[in-house]
Protein backbone atom coordinates (compact mmCIF):
# COMPACT_ATOMS: atom_id res chain seq x y z
CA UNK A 1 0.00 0.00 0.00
CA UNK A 2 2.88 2.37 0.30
CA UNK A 3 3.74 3.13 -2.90
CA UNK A 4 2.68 1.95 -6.29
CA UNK A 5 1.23 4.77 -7.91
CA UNK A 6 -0.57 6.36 -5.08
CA UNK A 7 -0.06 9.49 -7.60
CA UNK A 8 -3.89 9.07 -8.45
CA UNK A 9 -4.16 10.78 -5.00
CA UNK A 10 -2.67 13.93 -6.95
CA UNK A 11 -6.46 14.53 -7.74
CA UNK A 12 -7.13 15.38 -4.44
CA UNK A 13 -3.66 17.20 -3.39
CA UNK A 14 -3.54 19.05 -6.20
CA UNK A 15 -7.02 20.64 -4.63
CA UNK A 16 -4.39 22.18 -2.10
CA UNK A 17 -2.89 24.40 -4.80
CA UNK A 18 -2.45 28.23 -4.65
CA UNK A 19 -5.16 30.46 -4.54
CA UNK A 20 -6.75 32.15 -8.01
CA UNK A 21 -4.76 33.30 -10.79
CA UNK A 22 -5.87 35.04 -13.70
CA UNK A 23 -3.50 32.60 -16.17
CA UNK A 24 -3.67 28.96 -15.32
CA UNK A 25 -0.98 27.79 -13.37
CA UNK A 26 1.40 24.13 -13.98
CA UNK A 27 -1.08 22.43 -11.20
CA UNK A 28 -4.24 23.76 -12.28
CA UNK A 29 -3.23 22.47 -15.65
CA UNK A 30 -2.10 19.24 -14.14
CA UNK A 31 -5.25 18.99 -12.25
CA UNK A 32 -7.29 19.60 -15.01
CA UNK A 33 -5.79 17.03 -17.16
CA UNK A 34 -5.81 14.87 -14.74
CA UNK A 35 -9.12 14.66 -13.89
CA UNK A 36 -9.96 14.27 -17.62
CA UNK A 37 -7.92 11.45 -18.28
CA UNK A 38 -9.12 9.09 -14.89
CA UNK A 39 -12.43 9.73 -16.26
CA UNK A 40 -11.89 8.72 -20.08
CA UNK A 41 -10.60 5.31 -17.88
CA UNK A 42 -12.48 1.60 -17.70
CA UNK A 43 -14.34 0.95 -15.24
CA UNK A 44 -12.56 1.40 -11.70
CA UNK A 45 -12.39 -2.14 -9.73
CA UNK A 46 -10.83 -2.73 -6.53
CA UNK A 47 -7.24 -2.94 -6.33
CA UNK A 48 -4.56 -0.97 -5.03
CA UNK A 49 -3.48 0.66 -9.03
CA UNK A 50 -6.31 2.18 -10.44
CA UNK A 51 -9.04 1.60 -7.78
CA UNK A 52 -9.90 2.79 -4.64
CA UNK A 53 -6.70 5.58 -4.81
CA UNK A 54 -8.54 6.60 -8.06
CA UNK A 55 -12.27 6.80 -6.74
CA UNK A 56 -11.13 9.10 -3.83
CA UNK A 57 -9.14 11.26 -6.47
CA UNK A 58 -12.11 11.48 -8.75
CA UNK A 59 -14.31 12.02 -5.17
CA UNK A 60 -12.38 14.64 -3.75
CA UNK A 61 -12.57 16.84 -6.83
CA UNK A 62 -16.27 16.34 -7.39
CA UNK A 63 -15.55 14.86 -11.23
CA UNK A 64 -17.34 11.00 -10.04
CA UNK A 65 -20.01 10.07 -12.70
CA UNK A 66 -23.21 8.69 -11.85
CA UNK A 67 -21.66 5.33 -13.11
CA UNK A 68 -18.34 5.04 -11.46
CA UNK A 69 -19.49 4.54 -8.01
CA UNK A 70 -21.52 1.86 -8.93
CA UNK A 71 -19.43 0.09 -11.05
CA UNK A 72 -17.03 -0.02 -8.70
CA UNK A 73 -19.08 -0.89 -5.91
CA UNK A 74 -19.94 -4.40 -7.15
CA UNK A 75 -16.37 -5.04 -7.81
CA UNK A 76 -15.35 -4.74 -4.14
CA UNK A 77 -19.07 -6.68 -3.65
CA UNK A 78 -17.25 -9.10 -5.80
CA UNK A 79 -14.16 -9.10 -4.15
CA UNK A 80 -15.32 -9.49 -0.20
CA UNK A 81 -17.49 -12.44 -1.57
CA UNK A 82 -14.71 -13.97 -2.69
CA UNK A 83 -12.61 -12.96 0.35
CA UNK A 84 -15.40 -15.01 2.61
CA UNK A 85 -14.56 -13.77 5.26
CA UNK A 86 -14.36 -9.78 7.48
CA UNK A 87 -10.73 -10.19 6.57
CA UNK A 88 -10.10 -9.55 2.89
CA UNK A 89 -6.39 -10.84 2.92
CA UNK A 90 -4.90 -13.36 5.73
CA UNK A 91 -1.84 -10.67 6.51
CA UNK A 92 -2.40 -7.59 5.17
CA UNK A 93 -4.97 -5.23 7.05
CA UNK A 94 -4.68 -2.86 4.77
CA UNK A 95 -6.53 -4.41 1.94
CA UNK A 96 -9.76 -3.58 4.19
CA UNK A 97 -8.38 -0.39 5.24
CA UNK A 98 -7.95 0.67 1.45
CA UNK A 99 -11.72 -0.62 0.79
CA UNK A 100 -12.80 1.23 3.62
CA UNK A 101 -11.36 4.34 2.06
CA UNK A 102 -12.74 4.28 -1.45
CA UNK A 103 -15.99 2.56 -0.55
CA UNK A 104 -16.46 5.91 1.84
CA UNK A 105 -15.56 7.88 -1.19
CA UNK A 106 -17.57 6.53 -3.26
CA UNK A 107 -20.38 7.23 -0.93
CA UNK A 108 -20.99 3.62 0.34
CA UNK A 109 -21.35 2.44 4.22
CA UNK A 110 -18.03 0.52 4.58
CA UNK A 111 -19.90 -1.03 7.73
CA UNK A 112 -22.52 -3.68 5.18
CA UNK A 113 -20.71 -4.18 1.77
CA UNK A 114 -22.34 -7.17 1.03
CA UNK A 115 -23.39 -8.08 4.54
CA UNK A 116 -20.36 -7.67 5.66
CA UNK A 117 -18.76 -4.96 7.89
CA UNK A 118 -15.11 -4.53 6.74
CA UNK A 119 -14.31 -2.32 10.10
CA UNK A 120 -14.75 -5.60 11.91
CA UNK A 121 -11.71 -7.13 9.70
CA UNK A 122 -9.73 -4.52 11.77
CA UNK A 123 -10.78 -5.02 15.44
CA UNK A 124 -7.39 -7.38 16.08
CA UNK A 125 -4.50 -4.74 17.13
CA UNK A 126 -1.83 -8.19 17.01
CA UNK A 127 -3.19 -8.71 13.41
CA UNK A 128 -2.81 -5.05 12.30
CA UNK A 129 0.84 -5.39 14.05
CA UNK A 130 1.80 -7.82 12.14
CA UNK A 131 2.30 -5.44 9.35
CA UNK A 132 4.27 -3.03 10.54
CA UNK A 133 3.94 0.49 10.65
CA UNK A 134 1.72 0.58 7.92
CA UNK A 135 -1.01 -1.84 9.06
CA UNK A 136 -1.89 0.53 12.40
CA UNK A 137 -1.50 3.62 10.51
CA UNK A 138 -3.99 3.01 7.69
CA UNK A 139 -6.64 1.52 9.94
CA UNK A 140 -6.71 4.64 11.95
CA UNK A 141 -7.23 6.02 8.76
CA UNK A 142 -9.36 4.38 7.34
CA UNK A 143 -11.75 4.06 10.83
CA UNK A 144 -11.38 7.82 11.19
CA UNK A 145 -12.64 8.71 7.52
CA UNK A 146 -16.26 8.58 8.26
CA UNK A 147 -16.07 7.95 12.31
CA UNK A 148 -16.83 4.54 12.06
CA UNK A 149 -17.10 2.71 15.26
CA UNK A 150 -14.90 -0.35 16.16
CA UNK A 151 -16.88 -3.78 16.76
CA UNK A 152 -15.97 -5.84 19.26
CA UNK A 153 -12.95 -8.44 18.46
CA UNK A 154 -13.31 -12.21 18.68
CA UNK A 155 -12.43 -14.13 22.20
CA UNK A 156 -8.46 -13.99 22.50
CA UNK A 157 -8.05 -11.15 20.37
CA UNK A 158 -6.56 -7.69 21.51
CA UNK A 159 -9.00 -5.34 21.15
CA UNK A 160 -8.99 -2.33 18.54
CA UNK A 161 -8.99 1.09 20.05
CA UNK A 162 -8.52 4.67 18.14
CA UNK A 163 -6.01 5.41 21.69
CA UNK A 164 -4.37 2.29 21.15
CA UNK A 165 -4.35 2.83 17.41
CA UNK A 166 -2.45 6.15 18.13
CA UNK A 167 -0.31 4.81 20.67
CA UNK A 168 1.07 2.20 18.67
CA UNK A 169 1.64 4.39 15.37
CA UNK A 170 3.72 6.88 18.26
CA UNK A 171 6.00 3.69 19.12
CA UNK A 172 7.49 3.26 16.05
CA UNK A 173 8.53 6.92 15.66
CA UNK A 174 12.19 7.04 14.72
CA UNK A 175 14.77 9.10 17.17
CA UNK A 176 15.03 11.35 14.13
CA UNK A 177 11.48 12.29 14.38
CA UNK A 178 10.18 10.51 11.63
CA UNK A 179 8.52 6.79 10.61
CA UNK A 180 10.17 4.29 9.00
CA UNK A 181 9.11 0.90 6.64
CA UNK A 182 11.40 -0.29 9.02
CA UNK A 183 14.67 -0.17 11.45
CA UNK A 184 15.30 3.15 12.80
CA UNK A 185 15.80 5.51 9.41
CA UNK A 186 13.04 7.23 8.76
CA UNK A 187 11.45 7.55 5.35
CA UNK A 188 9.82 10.64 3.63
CA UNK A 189 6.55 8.10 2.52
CA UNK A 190 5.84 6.67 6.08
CA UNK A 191 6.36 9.50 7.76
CA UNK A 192 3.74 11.62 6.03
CA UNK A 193 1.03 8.66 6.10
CA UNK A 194 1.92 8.61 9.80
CA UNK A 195 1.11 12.63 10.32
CA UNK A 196 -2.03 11.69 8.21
CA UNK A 197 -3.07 9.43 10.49
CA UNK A 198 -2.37 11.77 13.65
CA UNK A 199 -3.84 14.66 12.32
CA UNK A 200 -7.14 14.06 13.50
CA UNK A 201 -5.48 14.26 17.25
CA UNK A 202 -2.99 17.30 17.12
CA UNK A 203 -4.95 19.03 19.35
CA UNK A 204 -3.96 16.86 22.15
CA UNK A 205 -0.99 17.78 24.08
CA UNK A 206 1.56 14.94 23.54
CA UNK A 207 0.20 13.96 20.02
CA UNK A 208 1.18 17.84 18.95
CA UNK A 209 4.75 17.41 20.81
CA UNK A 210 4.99 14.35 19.10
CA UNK A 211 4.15 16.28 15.23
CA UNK A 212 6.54 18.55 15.35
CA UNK A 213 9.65 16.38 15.19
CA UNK A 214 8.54 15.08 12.29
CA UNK A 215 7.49 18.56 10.41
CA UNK A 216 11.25 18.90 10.72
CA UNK A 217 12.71 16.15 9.47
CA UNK A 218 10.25 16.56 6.48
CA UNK A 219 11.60 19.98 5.88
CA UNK A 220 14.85 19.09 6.38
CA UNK A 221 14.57 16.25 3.40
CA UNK A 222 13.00 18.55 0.87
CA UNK A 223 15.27 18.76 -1.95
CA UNK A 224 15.86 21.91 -3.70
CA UNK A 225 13.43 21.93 -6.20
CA UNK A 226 10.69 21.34 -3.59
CA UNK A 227 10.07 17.75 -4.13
CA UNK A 228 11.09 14.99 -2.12
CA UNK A 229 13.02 11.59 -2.19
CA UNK A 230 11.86 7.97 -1.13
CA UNK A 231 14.11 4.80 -1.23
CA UNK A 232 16.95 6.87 -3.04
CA UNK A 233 14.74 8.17 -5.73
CA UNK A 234 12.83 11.57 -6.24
CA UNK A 235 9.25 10.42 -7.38
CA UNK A 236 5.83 12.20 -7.49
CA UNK A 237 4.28 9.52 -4.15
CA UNK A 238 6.74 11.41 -1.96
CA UNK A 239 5.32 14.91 -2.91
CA UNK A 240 1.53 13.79 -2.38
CA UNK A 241 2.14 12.00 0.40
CA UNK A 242 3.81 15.10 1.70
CA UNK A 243 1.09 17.31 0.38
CA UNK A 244 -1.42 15.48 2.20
CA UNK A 245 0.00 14.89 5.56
CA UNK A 246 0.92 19.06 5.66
CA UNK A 247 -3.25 19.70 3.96
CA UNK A 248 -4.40 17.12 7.18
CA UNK A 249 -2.42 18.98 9.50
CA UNK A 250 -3.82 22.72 8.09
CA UNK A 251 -0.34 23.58 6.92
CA UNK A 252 -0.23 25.41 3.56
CA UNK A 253 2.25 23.27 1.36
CA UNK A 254 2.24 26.08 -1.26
CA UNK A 255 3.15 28.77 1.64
CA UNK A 256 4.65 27.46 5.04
CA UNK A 257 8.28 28.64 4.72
CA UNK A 258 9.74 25.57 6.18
CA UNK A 259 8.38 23.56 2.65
CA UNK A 260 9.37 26.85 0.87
CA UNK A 261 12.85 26.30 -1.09
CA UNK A 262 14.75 27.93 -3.70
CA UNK A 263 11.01 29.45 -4.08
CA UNK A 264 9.46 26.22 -5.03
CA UNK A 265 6.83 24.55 -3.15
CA UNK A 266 5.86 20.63 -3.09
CA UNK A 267 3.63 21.52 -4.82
CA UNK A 268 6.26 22.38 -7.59
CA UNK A 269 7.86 19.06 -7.23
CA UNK A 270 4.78 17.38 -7.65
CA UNK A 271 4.23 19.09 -11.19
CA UNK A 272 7.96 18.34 -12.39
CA UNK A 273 6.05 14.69 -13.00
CA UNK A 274 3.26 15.75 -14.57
CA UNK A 275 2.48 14.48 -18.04
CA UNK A 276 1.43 16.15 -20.88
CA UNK A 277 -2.33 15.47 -21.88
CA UNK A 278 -3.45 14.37 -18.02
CA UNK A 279 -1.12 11.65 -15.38
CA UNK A 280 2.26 11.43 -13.42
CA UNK A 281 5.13 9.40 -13.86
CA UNK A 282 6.63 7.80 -11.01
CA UNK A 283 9.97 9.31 -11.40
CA UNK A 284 12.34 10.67 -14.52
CA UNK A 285 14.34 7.55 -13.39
CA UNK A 286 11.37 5.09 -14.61
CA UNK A 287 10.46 8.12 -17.80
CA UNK A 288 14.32 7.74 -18.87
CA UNK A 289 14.26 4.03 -18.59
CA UNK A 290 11.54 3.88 -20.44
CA UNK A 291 12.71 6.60 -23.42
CA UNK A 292 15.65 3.78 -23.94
CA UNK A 293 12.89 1.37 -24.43
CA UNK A 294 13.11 0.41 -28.45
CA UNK A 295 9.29 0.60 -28.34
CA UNK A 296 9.61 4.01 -26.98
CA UNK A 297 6.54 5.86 -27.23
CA UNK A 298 4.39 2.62 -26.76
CA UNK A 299 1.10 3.58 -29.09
CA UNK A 300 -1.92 4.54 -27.36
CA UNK A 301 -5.54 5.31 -28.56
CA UNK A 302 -4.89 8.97 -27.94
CA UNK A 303 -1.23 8.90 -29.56
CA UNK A 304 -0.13 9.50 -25.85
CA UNK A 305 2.60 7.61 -24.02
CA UNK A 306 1.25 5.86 -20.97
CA UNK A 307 4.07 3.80 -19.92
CA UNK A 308 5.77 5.57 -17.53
CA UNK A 309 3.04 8.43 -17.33
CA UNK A 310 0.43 6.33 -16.02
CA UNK A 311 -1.55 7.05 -13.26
């Protein structure tokens, strides 16, 4: 769930953009495009690339046909019904976090998809544990999104709290002041899904102790050009992850002076991926592999290259 072109968030970060302009600036163009081209796609199904990270794009800027959120409704129908059972996937937690999250964008009660309540796939704390930081962080998330409440867990399970949610996302912070995948290095991606998921509680006294550490470290790892770097790599993930963990917190990416170099934004690094005619690449890394390619542009209906532009 980390990665893997979470850029079809960049519909809804891109909403955090500067205020009016008379001439149409590069993320009002991006955002534009964007939104055109996720809607000229097939139908959305449920799926970490090109499903529920695309319905809450398409949600959060208002562009969802009529269609969409049906369509994509009875594949995640589908999908639990094949699951048979609360817990879509035997390890991962966050396969019913991430159905939480576009089923609630797409307008649907999370709580009876099919009968079944995917909330109660996420009352087990030791089986969110089990992976990592990422499984505690996205079911605060995702049980925070619409204030769902938490059933009760099974006999010899350890019960699901929001507290205990928070308290265990807090234990892995990094003495560095960030989150990590893992060990004790903190990464640009985790950290910002971790401030996602704490936003909701900065209020309280040692959750807001515990956000600013973090704000730092973030600031401190912006590159030049405003963008960011995850696993060794400058991508587009890192600036929308960014861009949403600062928009959660009420922090103005485009403005805050400590996200503010050279004069470019995250915001700016987010566009420096944006493809002509609507999508991000991943990274230029991935867009100059690609160029090499001998079938370099692969053909598309629209004449557009999609490989390494996809969304």
């Amino acid at each position: 769930m980390k990665k893997h072109s979470i850029a079809l968030l960049l519909l809804l970060v891109l909403l955090t953009g500067c205020g009016a302009k008379t001439e149409e600036a590069p993320w009002q163009t991006a955002y534009r495009e964007t939104g055109k081209y996720l809607q000229e796609q097939d139908a959305l199904s449920a799926g970490s690339v090109g499903g529920e990270w695309a319905v809450i794009g398409l949600s959060r800027a208002g562009l969802l046909s009529d269609e969409t959120p049906q369509s994509y409704e009875q594949t995640v129908e589908d999908y639990v019904k094949q699951a048979g059972s609360v817990r879509l996937h035997h390890a991962k937690s966050t396969e019913n976090s991430r159905a939480i999250l576009g089923l609630t964008a797409a307008g649907y009660n999370a709580a009876n998809m099919a009968g079944v309540d995917l909330t109660a796939g996420l009352t087990d704390m030791a089986y969110l544990r089990a992976q990592g930081t990422n499984g505690p962080i996205w079911a605060l998330i995702a049980l925070d999104c619409h204030g769902y409440d938490i059933p009760q867990c099974a006999d010899g399970e350890e019960q699901t709290t929001c507290e205990g949610l928070v308290a265990e996302i807090l234990s892995y912070q990094c003495s560095d002041g960030g989150w990590a995948l893992m060990g004790d290095e903190s990464d640009v991606d985790m950290t910002a899904m971790a401030l996602t998921s704490l936003a909701p509680y900065q209020e309280e006294t040692d959750i807001k102790a515990a956000v600013d550490a973090p704000l730092t470290y973030l600031s401190d790892a912006q590159q030049a050009d405003g963008g960011f770097m995850s696993w060794g790599a400058a991508n587009s993930e890192s600036c929308a992850q960014v861009i949403v963990a600062l928009t959660a917190l009420g922090i103005d990416s485009a403005a805050d002076s400590r996200f503010v170099k050279n004069g470019a934004s995250p915001l700016d690094g987010l566009c420096a991926f944006a493809c002509e005619g609507g999508g991000f690449r991943h990274s230029d890394e991935v867009w100059l592999l690609s160029r090499a390619s001998t079938h370099w542009p692969p053909a598309t209906a629209s004449g557009r290259a999609r490989h390494a532009c996809s969304t």
